[in-house]
Structure formats: structure tokens, C-alpha cells
C-alpha atoms as a PDB file:
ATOM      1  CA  UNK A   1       0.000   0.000   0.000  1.00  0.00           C
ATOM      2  CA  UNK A   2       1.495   3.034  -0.947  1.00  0.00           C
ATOM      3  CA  UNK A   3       1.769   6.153   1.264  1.00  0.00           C
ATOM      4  CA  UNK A   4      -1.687   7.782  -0.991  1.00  0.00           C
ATOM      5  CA  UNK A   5      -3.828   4.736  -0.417  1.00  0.00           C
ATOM      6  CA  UNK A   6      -2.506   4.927   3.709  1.00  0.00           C
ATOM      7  CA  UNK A   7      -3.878   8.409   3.817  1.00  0.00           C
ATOM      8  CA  UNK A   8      -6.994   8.084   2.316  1.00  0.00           C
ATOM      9  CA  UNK A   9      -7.689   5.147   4.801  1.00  0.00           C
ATOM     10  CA  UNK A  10      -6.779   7.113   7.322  1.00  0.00           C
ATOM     11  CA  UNK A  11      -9.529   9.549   6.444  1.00  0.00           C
ATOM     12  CA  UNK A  12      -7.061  11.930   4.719  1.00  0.00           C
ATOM     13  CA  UNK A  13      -5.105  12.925   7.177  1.00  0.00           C
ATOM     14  CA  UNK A  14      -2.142  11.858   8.255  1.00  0.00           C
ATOM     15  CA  UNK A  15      -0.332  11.212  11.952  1.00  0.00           C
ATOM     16  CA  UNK A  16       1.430  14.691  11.838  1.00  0.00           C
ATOM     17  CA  UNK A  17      -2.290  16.191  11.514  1.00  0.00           C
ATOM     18  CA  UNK A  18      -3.983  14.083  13.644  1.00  0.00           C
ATOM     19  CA  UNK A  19      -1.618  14.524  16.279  1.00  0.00           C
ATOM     20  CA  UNK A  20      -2.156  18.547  16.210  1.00  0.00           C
ATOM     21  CA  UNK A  21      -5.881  18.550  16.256  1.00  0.00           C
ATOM     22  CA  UNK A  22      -5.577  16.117  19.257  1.00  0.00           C
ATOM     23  CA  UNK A  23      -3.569  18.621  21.107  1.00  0.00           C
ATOM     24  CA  UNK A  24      -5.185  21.776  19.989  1.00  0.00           C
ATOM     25  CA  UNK A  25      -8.831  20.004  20.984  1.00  0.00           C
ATOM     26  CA  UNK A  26      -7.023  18.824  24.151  1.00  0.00           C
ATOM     27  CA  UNK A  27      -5.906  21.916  25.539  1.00  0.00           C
ATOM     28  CA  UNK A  28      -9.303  24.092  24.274  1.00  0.00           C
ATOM     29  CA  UNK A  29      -7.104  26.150  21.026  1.00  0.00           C
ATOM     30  CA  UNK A  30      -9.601  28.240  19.132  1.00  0.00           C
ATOM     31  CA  UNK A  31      -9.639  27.706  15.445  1.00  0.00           C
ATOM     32  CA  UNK A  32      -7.185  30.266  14.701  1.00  0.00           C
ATOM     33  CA  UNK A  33      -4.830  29.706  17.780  1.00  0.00           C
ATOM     34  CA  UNK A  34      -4.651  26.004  16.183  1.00  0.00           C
ATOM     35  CA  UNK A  35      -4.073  27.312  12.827  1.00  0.00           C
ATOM     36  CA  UNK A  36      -0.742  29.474  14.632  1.00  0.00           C
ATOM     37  CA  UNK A  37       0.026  26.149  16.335  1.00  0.00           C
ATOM     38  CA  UNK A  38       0.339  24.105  13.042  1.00  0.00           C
ATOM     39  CA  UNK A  39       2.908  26.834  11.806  1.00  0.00           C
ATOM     40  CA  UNK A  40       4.801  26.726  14.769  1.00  0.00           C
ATOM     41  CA  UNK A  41       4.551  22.643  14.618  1.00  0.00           C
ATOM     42  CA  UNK A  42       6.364  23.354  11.475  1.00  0.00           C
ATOM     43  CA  UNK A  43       8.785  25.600  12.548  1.00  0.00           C
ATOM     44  CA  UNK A  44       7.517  28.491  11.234  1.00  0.00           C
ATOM     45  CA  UNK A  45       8.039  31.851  12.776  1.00  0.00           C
ATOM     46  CA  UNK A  46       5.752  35.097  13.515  1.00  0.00           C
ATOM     47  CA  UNK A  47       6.939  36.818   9.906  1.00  0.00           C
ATOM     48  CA  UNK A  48       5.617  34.203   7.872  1.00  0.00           C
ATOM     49  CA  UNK A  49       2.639  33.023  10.139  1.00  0.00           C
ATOM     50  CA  UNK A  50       1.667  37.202  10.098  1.00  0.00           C
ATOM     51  CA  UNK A  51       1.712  36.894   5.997  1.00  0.00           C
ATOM     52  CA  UNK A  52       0.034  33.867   5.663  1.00  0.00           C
ATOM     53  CA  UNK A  53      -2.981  34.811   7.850  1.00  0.00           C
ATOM     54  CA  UNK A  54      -3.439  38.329   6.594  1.00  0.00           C
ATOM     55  CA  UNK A  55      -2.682  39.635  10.335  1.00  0.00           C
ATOM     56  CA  UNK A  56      -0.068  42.506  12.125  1.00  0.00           C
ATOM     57  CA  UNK A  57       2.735  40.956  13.339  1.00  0.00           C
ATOM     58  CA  UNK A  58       1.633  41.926  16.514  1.00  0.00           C
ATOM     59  CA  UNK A  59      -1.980  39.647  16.265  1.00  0.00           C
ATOM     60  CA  UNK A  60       0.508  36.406  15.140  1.00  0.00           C
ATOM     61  CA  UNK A  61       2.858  37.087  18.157  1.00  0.00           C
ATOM     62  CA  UNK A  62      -0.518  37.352  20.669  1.00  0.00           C
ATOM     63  CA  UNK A  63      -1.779  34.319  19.091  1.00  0.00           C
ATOM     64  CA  UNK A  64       1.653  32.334  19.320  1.00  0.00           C
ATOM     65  CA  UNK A  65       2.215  33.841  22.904  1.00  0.00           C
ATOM     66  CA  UNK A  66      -1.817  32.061  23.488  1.00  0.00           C
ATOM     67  CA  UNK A  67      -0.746  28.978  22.250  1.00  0.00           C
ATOM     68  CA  UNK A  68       2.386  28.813  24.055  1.00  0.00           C
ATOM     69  CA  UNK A  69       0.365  29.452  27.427  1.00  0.00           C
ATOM     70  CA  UNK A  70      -2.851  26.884  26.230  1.00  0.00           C
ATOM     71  CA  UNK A  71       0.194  23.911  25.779  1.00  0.00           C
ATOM     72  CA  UNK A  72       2.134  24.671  28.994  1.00  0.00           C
ATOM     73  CA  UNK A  73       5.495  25.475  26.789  1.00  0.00           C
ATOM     74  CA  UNK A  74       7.503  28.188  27.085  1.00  0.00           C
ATOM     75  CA  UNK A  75       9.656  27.453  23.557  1.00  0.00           C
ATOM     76  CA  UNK A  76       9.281  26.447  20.468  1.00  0.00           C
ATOM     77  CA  UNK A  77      11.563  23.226  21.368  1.00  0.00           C
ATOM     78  CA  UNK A  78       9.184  22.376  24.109  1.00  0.00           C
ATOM     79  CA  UNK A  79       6.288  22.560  21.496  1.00  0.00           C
ATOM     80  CA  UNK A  80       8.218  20.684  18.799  1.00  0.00           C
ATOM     81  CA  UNK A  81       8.570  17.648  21.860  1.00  0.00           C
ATOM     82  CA  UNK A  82       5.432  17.783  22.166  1.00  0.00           C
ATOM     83  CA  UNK A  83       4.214  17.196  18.833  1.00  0.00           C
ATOM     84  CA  UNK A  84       6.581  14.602  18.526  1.00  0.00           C
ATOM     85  CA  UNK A  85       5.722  12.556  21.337  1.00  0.00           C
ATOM     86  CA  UNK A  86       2.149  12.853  20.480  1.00  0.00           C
ATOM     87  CA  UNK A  87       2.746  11.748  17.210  1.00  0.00           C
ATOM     88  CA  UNK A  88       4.874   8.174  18.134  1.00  0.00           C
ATOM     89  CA  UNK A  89       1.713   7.571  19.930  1.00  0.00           C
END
């Protein structure tokens, strides 16, 4: 079974996303704060999460400093080991 037939089994989505909307349901993100939290999951930083949300700056750091308070982290490491862990589950 290749790795397209795997996904659409899965319902589309694979353990990466899965993973994230567990968390982000788990620890009561709002729809955008869980959008924020799947750029940060990939490593993406308030410059690019700003552009690709049509926000300030400002807004993506307020909704990345939410996120970081919602998961108990306090750096993007400590989110990244998170994600991780959730997703070798």
C-alpha cells in the first residue's frame, strides 16, 4: 500500500495532523490559535505566520504567545517535543 492509499484510509489525514488537532482540541485552542500552532509545529516563525494569515505581526505574536500558554510550553523546542511525542503515539 502506498503512502496515498494509507492516507486516504486514514480519512485523509495523516499522523502529523492528527496529532495537532488532538492537542489543539485537548488543551481548548480556538480555530485560529490552532491554525498558529500548526505553523509553529512546522517551525515556522511570527513573519511568515503574520503573511500567511493576513494579520499585524503583533496579532501572530498574541496568538503564538496564546498557544504557548494553552500547551504549557515556554519554547518552540518544548512545542516541537510535544508534537513529537504525540505523534509516536
Amino acid at each position: 500500500m502506498d503512502l496515498r492509499e494509507r492516507t486516504q484510509r486514514e480519512g485523509g489525514r495523516g499522523k502529523f495532523s492528527r496529532a495537532l488537532e488532538g492537542i489543539a482540541a485537548g488543551h481548548g485552542l480556538s480555530a485560529r490559535e490552532a491554525e498558529v500552532f500548526r505553523y509553529l509545529a512546522m517551525g515556522r516563525g511570527s513573519d511568515y505566520i503574520a503573511e500567511k494569515l493576513q494579520v499585524s505581526w503583533n496579532t501572530a505574536r498574541t496568538h503564538t504567545h496564546n498557544v504557548y500558554v494553552k500547551l504549557g510550553v515556554h519554547s518552540r523546542q518544548e512545542l516541537i517535543d510535544l508534537v513529537d511525542e504525540a505523534v509516536r503515539k
